[in-house]
C-alpha atoms as a PDB file:
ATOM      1  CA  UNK A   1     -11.309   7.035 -39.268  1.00  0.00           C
ATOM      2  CA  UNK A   2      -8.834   8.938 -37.090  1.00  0.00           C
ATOM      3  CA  UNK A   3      -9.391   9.648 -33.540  1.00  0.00           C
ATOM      4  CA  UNK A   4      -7.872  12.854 -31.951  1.00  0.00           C
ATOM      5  CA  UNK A   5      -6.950  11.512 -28.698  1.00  0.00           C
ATOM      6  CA  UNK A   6      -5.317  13.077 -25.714  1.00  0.00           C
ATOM      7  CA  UNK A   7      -5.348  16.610 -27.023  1.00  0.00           C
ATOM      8  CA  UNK A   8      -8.230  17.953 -25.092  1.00  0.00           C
ATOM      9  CA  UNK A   9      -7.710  19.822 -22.000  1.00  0.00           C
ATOM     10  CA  UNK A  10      -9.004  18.012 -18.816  1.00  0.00           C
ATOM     11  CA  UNK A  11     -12.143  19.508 -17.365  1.00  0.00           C
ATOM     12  CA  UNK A  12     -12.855  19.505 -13.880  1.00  0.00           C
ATOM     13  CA  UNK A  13     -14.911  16.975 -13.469  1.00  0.00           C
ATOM     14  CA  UNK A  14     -12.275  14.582 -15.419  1.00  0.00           C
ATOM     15  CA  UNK A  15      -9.226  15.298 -12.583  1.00  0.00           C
ATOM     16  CA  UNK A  16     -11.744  15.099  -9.804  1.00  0.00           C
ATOM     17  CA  UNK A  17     -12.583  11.540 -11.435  1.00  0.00           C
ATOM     18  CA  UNK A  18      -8.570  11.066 -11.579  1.00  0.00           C
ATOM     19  CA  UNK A  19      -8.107  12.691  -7.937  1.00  0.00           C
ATOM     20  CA  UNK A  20     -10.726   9.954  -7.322  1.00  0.00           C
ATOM     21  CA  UNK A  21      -8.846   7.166  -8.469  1.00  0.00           C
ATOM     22  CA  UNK A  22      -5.626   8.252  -5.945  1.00  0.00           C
ATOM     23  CA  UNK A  23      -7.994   7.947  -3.071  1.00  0.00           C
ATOM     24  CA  UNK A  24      -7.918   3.896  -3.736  1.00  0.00           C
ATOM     25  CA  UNK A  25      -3.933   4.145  -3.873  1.00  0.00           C
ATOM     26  CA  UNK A  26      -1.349   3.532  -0.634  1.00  0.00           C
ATOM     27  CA  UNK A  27       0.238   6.340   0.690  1.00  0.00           C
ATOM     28  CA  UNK A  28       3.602   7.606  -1.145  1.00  0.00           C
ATOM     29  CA  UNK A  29       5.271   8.692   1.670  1.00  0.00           C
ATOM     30  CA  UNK A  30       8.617  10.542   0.609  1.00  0.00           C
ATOM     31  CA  UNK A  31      11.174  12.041   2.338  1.00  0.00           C
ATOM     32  CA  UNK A  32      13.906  12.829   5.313  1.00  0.00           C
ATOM     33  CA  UNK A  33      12.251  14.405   8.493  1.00  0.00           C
ATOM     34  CA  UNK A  34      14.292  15.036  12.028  1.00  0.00           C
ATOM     35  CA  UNK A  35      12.043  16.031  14.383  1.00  0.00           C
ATOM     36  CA  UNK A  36      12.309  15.319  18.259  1.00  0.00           C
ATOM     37  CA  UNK A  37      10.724  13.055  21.156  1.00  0.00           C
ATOM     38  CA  UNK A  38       9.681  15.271  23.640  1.00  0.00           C
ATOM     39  CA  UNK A  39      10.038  14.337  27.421  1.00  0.00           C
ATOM     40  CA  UNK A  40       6.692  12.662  27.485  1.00  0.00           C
ATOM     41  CA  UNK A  41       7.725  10.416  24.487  1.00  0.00           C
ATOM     42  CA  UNK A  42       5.812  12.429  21.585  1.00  0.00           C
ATOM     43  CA  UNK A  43       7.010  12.983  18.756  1.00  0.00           C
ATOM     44  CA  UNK A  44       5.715  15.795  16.061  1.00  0.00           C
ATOM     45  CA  UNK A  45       4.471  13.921  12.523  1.00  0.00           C
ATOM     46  CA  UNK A  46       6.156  15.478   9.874  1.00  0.00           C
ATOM     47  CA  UNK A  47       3.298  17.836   8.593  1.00  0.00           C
ATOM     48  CA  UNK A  48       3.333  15.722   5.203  1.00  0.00           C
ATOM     49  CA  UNK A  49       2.893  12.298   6.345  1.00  0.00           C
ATOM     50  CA  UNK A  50      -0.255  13.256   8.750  1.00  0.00           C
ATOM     51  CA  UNK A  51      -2.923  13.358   5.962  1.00  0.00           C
ATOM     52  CA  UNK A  52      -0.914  10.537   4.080  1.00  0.00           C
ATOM     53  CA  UNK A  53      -1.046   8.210   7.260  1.00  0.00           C
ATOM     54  CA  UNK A  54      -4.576   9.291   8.700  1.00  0.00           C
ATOM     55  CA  UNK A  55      -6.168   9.624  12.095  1.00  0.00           C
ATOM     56  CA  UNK A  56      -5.068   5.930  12.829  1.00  0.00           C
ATOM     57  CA  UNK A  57      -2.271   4.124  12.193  1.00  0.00           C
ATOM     58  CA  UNK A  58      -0.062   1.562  13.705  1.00  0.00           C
ATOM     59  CA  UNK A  59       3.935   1.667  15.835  1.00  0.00           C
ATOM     60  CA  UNK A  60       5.959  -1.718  14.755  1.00  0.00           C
ATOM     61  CA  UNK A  61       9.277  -2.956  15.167  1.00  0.00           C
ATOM     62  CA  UNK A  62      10.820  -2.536  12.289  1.00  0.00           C
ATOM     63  CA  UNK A  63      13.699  -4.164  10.608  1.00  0.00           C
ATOM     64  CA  UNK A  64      17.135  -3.203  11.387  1.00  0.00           C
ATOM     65  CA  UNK A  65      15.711  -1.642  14.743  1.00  0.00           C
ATOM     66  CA  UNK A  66      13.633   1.111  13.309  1.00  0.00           C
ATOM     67  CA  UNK A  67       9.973   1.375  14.408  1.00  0.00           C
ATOM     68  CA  UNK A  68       7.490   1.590  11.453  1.00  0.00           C
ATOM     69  CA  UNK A  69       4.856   3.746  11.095  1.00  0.00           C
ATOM     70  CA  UNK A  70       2.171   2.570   9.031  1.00  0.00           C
ATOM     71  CA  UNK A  71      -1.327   3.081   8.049  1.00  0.00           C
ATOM     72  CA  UNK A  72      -4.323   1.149   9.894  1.00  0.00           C
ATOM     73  CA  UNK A  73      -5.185  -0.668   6.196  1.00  0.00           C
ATOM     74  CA  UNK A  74      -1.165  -0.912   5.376  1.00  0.00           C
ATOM     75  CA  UNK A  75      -0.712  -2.482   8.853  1.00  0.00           C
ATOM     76  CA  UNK A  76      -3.535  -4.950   7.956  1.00  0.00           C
ATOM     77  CA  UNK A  77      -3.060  -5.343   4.749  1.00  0.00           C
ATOM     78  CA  UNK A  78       1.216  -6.745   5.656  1.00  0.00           C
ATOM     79  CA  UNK A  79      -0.586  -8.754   8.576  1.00  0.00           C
ATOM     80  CA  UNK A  80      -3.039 -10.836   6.674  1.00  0.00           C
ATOM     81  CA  UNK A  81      -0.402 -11.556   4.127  1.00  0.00           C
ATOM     82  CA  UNK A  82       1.555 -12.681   6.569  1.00  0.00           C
ATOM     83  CA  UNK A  83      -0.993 -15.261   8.617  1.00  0.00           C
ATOM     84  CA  UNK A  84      -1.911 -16.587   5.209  1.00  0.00           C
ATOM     85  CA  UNK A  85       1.439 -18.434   5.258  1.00  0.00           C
ATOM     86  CA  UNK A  86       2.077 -19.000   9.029  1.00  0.00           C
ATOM     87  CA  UNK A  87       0.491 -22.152   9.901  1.00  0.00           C
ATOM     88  CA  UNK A  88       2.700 -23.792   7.894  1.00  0.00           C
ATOM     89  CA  UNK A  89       6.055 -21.576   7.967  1.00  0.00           C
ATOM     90  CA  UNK A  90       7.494 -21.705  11.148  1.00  0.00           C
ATOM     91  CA  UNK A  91       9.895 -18.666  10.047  1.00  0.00           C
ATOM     92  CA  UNK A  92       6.609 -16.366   9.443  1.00  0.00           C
ATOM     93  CA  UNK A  93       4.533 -17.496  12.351  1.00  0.00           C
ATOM     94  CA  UNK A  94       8.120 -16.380  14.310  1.00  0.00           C
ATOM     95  CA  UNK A  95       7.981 -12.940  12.105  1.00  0.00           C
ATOM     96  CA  UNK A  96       3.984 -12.707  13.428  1.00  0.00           C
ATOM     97  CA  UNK A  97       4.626 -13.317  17.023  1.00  0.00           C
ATOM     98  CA  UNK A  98       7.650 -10.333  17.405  1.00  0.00           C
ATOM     99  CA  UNK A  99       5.859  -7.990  14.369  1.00  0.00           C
ATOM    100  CA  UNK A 100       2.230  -8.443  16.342  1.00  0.00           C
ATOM    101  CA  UNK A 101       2.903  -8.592  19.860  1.00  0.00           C
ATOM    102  CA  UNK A 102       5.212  -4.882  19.500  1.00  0.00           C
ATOM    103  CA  UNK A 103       2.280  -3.295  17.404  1.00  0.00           C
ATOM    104  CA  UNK A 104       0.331  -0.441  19.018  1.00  0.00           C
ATOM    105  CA  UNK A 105      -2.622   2.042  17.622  1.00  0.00           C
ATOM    106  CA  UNK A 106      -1.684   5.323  17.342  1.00  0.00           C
ATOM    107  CA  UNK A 107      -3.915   8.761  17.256  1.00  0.00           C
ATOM    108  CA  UNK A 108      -1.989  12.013  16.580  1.00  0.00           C
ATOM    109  CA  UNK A 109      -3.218  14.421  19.230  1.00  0.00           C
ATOM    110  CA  UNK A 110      -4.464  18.012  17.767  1.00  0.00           C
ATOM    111  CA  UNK A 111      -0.496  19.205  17.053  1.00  0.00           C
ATOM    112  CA  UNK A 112      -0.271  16.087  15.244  1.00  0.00           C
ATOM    113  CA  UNK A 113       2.209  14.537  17.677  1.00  0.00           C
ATOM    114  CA  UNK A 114       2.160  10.151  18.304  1.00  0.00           C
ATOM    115  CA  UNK A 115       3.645   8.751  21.515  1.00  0.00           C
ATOM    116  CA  UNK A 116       6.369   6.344  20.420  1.00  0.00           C
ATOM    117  CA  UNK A 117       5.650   3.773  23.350  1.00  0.00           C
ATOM    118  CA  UNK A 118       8.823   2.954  25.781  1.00  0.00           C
ATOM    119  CA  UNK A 119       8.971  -0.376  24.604  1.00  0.00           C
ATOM    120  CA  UNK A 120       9.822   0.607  20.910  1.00  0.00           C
ATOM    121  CA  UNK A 121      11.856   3.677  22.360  1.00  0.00           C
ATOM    122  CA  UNK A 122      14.005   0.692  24.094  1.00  0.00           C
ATOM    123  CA  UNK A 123      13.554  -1.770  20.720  1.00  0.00           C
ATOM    124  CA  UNK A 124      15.337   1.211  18.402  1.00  0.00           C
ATOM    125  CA  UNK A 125      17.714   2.838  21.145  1.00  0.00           C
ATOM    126  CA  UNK A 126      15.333   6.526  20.174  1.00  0.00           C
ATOM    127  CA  UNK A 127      16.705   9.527  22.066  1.00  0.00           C
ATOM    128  CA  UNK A 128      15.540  12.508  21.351  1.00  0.00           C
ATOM    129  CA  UNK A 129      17.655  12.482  18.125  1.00  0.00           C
ATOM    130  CA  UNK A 130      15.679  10.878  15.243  1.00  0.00           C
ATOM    131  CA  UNK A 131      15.366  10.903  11.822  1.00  0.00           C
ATOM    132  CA  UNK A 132      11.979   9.995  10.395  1.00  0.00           C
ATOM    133  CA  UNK A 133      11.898   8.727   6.934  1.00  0.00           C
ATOM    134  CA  UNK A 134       9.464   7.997   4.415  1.00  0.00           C
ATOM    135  CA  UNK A 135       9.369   4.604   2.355  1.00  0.00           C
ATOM    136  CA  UNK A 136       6.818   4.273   0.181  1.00  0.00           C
ATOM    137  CA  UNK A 137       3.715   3.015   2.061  1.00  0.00           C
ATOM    138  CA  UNK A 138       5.461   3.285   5.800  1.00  0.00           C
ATOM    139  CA  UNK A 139       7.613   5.707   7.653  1.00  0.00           C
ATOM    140  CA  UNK A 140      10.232   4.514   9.747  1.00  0.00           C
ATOM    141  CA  UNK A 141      11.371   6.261  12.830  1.00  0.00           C
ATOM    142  CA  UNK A 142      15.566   5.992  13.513  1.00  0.00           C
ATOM    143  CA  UNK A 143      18.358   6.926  16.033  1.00  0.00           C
ATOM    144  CA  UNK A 144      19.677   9.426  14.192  1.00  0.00           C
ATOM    145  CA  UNK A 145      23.369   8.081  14.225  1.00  0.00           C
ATOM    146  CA  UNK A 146      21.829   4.663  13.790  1.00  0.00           C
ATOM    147  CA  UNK A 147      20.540   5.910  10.345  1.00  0.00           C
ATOM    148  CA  UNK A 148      23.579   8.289   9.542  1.00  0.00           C
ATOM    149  CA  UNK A 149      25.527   4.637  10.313  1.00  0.00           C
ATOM    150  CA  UNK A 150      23.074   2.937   7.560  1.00  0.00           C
ATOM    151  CA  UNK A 151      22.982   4.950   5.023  1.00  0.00           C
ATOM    152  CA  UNK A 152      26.536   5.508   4.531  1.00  0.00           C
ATOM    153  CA  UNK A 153      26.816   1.781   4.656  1.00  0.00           C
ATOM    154  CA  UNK A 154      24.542   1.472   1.858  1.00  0.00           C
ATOM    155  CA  UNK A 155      25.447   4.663  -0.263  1.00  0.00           C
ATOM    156  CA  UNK A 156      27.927   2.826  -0.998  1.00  0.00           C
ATOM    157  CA  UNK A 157      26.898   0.066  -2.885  1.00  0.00           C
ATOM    158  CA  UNK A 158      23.308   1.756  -3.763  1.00  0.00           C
ATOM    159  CA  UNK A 159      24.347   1.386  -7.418  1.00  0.00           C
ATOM    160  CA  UNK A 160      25.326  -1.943  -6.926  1.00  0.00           C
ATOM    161  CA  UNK A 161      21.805  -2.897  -5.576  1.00  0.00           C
ATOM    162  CA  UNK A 162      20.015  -1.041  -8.082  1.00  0.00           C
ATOM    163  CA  UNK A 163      21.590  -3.008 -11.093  1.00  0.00           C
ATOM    164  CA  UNK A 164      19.698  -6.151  -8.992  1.00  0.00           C
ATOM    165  CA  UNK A 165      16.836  -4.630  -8.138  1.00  0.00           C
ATOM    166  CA  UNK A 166      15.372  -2.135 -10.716  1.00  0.00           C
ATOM    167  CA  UNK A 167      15.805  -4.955 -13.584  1.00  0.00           C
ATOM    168  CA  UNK A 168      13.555  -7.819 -11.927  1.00  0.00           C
ATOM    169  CA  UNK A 169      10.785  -5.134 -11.419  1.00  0.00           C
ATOM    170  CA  UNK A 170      11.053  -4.308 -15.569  1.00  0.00           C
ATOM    171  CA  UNK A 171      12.712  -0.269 -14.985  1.00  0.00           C
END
């Protein structure tokens, strides 16, 4: 017997089932944003991230002095990973102390703007010139010539990296 499979149009219900199944997934956050902290220290999410990121979400220091921007269950989710391995692993209980103790909640206000608190201002030299990008399940906030700096460092050998990268993860 021969099955016809995948030639019937989806109904409604069937993509509400699939739009279902994104709910469980991270956030995809994509992208190159370059909006400005205001005098008060806001900054304006970039309109796509705010539903992506929710009502609460978490300010890190990043790597490479950026400040992350992650969801509340992302936040958790790198944070519990991490303490599994601390007690023993002097290196991550290190990585705990500076990734925890620079970690503040975040609500957008009604225009969707976050404070970026002094302290990670100071931690990723952040004028008023910033560039806020997306990677994958976090955004990262940058001094704009900071990241302009970076990326033309790494443009340069991006193939390079992606004939050591893409292969372990089977693409």
């Amino acid at each position: 017997m021969v099955q016809n499979i995948g030639t019937e149009p989806i109904s409604d219900g069937d993509s509400a089932q699939s739009a279902g199944l994104m709910d469980d997934l991270p956030p995809l956050l994509l992208g190159t944003y370059t909006p400005k902290i205001d005098a008060k220290g806001r900054m304006a999410l970039p309109a796509k991230f705010r539903a992506q990121l929710g009502s609460g979400m978490v300010m890190a220091r990043g790597q490479e002095r950026c400040v992350y921007l992650l969801p509340q269950s992302e936040f958790r989710r790198i944070a519990v990973r991490i303490q599994r391995t601390s007690m023993g692993n002097k290196a991550a209980r290190d990585y705990l102390r500076v990734f925890l103790s620079g970690a503040v909640d975040q609500d957008p206000d009604k225009q969707g703007r976050v404070l970026v608190p002094q302290m990670l201002r100071d931690y990723a030299s952040l004028g008023d010139d910033i560039v806020v990008i997306g990677v994958g399940t976090r955004a990262e906030i940058w001094n704009r010539q900071a990241w302009e700096d970076y990326l033309a460092d790494k443009e340069q050998g991006y193939s390079d990296i992606a004939d050591d990268v893409l292969p372990a993860m089977g693409f």
